[in-house]
Protein backbone atom coordinates (compact mmCIF):
# COMPACT_ATOMS: atom_id res chain seq x y z
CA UNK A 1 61.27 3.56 12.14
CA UNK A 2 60.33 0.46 9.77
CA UNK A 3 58.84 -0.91 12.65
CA UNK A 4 57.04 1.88 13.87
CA UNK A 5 55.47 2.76 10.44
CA UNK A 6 54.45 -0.86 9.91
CA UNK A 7 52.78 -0.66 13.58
CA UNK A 8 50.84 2.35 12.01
CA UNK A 9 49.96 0.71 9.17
CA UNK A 10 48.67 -2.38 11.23
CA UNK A 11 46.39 -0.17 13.53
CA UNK A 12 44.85 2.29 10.61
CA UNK A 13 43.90 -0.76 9.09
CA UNK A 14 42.53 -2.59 11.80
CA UNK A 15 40.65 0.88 12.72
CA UNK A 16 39.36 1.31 9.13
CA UNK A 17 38.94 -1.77 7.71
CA UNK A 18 40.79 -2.12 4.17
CA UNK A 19 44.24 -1.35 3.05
CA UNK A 20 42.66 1.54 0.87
CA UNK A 21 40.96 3.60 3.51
CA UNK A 22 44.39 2.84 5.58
CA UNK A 23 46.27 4.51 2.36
CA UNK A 24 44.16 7.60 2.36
CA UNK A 25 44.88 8.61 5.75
CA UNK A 26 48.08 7.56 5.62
CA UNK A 27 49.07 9.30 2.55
CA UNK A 28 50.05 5.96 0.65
CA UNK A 29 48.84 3.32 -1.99
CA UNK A 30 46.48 0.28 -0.86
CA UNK A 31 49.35 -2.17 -2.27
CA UNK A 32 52.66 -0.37 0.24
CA UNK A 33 50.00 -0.60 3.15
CA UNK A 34 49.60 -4.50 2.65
CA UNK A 35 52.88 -5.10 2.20
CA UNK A 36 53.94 -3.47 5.36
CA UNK A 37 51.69 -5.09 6.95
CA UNK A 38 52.51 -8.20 5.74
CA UNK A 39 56.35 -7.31 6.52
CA UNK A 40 54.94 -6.83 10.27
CA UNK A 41 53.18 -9.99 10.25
CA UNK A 42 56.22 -12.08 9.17
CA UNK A 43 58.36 -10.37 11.38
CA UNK A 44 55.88 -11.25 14.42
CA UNK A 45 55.65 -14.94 12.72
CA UNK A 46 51.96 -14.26 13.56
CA UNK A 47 48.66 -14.06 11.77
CA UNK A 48 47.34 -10.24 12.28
CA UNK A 49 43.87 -10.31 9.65
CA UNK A 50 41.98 -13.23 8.22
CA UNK A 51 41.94 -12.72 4.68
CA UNK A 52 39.63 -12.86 1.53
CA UNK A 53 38.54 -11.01 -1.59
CA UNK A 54 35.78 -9.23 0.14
CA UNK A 55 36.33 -8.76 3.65
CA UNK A 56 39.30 -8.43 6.01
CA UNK A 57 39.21 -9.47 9.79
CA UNK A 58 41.34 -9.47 13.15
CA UNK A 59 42.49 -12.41 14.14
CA UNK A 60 42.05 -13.28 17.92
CA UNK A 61 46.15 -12.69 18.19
CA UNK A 62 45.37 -9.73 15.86
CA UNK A 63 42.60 -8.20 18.51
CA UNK A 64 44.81 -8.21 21.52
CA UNK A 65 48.14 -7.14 19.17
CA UNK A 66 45.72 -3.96 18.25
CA UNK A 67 44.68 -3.13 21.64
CA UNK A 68 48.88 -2.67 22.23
CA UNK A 69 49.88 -0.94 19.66
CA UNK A 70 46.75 1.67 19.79
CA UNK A 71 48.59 2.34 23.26
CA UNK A 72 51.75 2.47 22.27
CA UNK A 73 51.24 5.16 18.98
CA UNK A 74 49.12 6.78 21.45
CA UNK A 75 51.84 7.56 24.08
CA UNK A 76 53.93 8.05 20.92
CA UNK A 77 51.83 11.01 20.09
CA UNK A 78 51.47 12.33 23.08
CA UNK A 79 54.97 12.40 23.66
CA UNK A 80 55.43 14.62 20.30
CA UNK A 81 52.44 16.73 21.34
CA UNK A 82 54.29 17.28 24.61
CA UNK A 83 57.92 18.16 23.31
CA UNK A 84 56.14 21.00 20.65
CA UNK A 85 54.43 21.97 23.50
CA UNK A 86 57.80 22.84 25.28
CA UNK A 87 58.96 25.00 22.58
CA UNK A 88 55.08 27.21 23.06
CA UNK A 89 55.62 30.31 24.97
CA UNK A 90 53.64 30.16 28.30
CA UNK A 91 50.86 32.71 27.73
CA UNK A 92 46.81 33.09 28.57
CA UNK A 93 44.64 33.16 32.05
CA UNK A 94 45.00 30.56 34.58
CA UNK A 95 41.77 30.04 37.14
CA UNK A 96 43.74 28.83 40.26
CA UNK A 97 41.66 27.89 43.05
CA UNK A 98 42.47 28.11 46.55
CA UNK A 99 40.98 28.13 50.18
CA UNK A 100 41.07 31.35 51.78
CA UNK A 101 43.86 30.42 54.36
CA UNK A 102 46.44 29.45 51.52
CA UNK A 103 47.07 33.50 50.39
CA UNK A 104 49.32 33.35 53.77
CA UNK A 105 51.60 31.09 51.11
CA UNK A 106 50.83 31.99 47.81
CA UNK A 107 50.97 35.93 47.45
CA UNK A 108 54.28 36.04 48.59
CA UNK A 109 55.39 34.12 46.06
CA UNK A 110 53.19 35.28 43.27
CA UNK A 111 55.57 38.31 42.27
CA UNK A 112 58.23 36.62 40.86
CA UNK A 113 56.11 33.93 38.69
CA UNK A 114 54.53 37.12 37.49
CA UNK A 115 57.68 38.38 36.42
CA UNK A 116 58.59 35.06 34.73
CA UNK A 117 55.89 34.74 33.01
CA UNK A 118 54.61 38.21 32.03
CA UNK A 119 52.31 36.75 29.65
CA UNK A 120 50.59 34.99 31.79
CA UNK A 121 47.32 36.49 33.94
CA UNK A 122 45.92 34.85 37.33
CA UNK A 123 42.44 34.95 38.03
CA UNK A 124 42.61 33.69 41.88
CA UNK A 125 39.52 31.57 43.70
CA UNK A 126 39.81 31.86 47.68
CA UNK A 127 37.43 29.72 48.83
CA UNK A 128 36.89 26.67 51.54
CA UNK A 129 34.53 25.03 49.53
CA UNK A 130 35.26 21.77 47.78
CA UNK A 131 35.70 23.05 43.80
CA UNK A 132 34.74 20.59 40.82
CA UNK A 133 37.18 22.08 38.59
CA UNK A 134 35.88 20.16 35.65
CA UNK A 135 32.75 21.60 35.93
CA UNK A 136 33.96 25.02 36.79
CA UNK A 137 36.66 25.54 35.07
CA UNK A 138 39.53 25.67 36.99
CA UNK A 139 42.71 25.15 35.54
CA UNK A 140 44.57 24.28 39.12
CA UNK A 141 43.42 23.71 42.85
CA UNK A 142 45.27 24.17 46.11
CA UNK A 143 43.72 21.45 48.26
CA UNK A 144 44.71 19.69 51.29
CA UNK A 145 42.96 16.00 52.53
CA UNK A 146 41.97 13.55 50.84
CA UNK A 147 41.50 13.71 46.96
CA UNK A 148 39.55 10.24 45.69
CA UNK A 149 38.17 12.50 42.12
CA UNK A 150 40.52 10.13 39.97
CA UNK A 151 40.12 12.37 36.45
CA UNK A 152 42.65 14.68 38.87
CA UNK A 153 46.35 14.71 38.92
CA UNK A 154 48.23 15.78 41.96
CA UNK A 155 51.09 16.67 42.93
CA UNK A 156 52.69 17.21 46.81
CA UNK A 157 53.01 20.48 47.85
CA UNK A 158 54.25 22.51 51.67
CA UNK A 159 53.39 19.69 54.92
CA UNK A 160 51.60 21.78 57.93
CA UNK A 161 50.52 20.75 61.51
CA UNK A 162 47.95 21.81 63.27
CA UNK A 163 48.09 23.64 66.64
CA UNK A 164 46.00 24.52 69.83
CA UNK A 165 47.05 28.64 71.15
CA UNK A 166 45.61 30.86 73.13
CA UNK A 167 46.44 34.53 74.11
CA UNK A 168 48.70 34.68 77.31
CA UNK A 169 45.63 37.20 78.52
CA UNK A 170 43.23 34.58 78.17
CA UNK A 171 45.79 31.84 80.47
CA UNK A 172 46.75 33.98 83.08
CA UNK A 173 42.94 34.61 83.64
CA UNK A 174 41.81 31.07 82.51
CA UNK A 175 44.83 28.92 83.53
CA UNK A 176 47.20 26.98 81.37
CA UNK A 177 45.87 23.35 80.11
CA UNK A 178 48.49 20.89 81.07
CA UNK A 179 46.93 17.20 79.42
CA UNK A 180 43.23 17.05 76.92
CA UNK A 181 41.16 16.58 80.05
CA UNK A 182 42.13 19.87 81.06
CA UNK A 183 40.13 21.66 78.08
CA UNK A 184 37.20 20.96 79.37
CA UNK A 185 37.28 23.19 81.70
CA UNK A 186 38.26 26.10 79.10
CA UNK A 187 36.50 27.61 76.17
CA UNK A 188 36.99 26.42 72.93
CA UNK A 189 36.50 28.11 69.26
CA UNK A 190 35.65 26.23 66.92
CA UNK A 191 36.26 25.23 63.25
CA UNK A 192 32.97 24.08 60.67
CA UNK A 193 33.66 23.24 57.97
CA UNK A 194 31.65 24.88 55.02
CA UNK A 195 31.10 22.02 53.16
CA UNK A 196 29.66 19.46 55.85
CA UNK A 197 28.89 21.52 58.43
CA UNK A 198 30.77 19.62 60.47
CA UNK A 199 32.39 20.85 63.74
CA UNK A 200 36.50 20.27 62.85
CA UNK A 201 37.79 17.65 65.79
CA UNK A 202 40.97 18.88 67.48
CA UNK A 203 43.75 15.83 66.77
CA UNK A 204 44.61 15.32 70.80
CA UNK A 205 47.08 12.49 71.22
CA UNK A 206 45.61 10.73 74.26
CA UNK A 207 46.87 7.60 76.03
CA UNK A 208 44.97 4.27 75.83
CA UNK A 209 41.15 4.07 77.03
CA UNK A 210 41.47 8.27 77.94
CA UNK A 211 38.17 9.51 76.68
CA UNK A 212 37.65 12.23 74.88
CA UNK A 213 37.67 15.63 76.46
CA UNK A 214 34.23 17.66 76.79
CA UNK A 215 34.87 20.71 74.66
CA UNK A 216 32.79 24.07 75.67
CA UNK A 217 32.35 25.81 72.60
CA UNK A 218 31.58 29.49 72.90
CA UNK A 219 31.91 30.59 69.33
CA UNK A 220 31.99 28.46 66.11
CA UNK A 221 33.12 29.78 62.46
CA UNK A 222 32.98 28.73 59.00
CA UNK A 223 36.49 31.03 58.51
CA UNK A 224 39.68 30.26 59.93
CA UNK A 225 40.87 33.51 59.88
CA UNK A 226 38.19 34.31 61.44
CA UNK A 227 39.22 31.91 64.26
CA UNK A 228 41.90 32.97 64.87
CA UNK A 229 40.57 36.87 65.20
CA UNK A 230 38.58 35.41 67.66
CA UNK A 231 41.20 33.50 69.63
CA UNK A 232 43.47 36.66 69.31
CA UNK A 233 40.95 38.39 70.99
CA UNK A 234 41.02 36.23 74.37
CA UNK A 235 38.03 34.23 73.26
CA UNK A 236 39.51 31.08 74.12
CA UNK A 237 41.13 28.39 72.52
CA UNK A 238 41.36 27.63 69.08
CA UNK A 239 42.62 24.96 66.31
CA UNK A 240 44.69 26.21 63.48
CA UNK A 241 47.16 26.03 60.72
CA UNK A 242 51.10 25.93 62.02
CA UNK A 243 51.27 28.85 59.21
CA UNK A 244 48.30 30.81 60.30
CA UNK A 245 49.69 30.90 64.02
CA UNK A 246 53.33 31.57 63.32
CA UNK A 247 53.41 35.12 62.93
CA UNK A 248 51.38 35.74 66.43
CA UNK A 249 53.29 33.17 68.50
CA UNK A 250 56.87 34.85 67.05
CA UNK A 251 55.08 37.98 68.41
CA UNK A 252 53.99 36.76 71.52
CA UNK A 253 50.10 37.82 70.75
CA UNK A 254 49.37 33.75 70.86
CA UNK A 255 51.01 30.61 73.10
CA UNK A 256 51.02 26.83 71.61
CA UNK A 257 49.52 24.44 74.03
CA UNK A 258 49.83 20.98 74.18
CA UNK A 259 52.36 20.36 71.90
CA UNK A 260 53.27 17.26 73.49
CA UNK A 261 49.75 15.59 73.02
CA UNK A 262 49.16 16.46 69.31
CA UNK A 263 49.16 14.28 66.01
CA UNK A 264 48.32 16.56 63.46
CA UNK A 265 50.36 16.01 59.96
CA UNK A 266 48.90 17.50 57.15
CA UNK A 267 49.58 18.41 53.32
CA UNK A 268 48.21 21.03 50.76
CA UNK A 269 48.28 19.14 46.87
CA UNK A 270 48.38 21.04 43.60
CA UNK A 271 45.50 19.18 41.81
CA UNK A 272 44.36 19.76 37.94
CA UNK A 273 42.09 18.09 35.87
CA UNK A 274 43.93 14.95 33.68
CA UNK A 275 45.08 15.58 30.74
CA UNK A 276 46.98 13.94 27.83
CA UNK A 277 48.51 16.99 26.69
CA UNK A 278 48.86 19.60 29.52
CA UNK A 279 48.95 23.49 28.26
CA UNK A 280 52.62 25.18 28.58
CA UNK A 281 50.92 27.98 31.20
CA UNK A 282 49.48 25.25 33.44
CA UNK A 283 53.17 23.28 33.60
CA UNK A 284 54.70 26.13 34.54
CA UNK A 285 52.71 27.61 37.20
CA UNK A 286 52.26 23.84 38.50
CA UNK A 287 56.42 23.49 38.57
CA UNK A 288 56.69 27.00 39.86
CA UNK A 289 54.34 26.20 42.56
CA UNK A 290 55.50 23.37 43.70
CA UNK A 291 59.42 24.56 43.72
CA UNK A 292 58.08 27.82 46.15
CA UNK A 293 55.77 26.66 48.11
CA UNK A 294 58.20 23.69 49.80
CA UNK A 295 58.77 26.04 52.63
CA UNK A 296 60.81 25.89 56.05
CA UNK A 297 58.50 24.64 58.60
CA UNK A 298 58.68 26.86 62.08
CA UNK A 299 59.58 25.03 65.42
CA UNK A 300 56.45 27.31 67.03
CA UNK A 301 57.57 26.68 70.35
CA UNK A 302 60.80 28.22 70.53
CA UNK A 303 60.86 30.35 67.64
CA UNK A 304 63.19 28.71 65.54
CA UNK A 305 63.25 27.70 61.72
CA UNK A 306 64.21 24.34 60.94
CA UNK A 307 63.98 23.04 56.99
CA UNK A 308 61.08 20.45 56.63
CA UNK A 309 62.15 17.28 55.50
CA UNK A 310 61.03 14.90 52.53
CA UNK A 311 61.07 16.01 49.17
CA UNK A 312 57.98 16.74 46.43
């Protein structure tokens, strides 16, 4: 603690100038600030401030000692400001930010954190556009590819593949594709994405110099709910979320297809704006979140569960 307060007294001096503006802010006299200063300086064996009846200076040891110890009472600080934090009762709105295919995860789950943590209200974003939740406000995002905003932290959330399925009505009248070349002679549905406008490329494992296949796209959609509406309606093929296709495969309404010749890991991210001192109802839900939403992946082609693996 000796240390630490002659740190302090080294930095509001540095920061201020003089031992008396140091003492004001610090709550003692000019004279106690010198001296524990001068305490720290003989402990270092160092040189911290060039000396003389009208001005005090950093020395060049004294600059790079002050750049340290700002750091250090910094993270000291925060560290307090995070522990009283702890003790705060969760409580206020949360703006949590989502695209419109991730309320297949996150309702189900929303009943108990709302029961947790009464005191808390959700105002809930579904959207597939790409959120600045600086700008906006958003207190959390659900997001999934690649995140390069750095003033973001992020945390891992559920992993996903993604899947080619048809109807079995559409395959008995259009065949069953055995290998990529094969979809060229089907019809395809197609994914764009709302912020590029970009048509979403199907992730077909092929083998070396096997060109892409010529895709036939009969319908295109900015909604993958949509897409799959349209695939369960014997459309024609379509791309999609392992999670969005479960429930119709378990049914039998939709088959995988080409299991074999996909590479298609992906992850959703909790993502919320850095902060030294994050609020007690943005912790929570970001904990809570990430605890419930680590969820069984399904094995789509037989119908089993099996736990995914890896941990967040």
């Amino acid at each position: 603690m000796d240390r630490i307060a002659g740190l302090s007294a080294f930095v509001r001096t540095a920061d201020l100038g003089s031992f008396a503006a140091a003492g004001r802010v610090l709550g003692l006299s000019p004279s106690a600030v010198g001296k524990a200063v001068s305490k720290l300086e003989s402990q270092l064996e160092i040189r911290l401030f060039q000396r003389s009846t009208r001005s005090l200076r950093l020395t060049e040891e004294g600059r790079a000692f002050h750049e340290r110890c700002r750091r250090i009472l910094d993270d000291l600080d925060d560290a307090h400001e995070s522990l009283l934090r702890t003790r705060e009762k969760p409580r206020g709105a949360i703006r949590l930010s989502c695209p419109i295919i991730a309320y297949h995860l996150l309702l189900p789950v929303l009943p108990t954190f709302m029961a947790r943590y009464p005191e808390i209200t959700l105002d809930l974003d579904f959207n597939d556009r790409i959120v600045d939740l600086i700008e906006e406000g958003v207190d959390v995002a659900i997001r999934s590819g690649e995140l390069p905003d750095s003033r973001l932290m992020v945390r891992a959330l559920r992993p996903f593949r993604l899947l080619l399925a048809a109807t079995p009505a559409y395959l008995a009248r259009q065949g069953t594709p055995r290998c990529p070349r094969d979809l060229s002679d089907h019809c395809s549905i197609g994914f764009r994405f709302p912020n590029s406008g970009k048509i979403q490329s199907w992730p077909l494992r092929r083998s070396k110099g096997e060109p892409d296949p010529r895709l036939n796209y009969v319908l295109t959609c900015n909604n993958m709910e949509a897409l799959r509406g349209a695939v369960l309606r014997d459309l024609g093929i379509g791309c999609m979320p392992d999670f969005l296709a479960e429930a119709p495969v378990l049914a039998g309404h939709l088959v995988p297809l080409l299991l074999d010749h996909l590479d298609a890991p992906g992850q959703f991210n909790l993502i919320w704006p850095s902060s030294r001192h994050l609020s007690p109802k943005v912790r929570v839900l970001v904990d809570f979140l990430a605890e419930h939403l680590f969820i069984s992946e399904p094995c789509l082609s037989t119908g089993e569960r099996h736990p995914a693996s890896g941990e967040i």
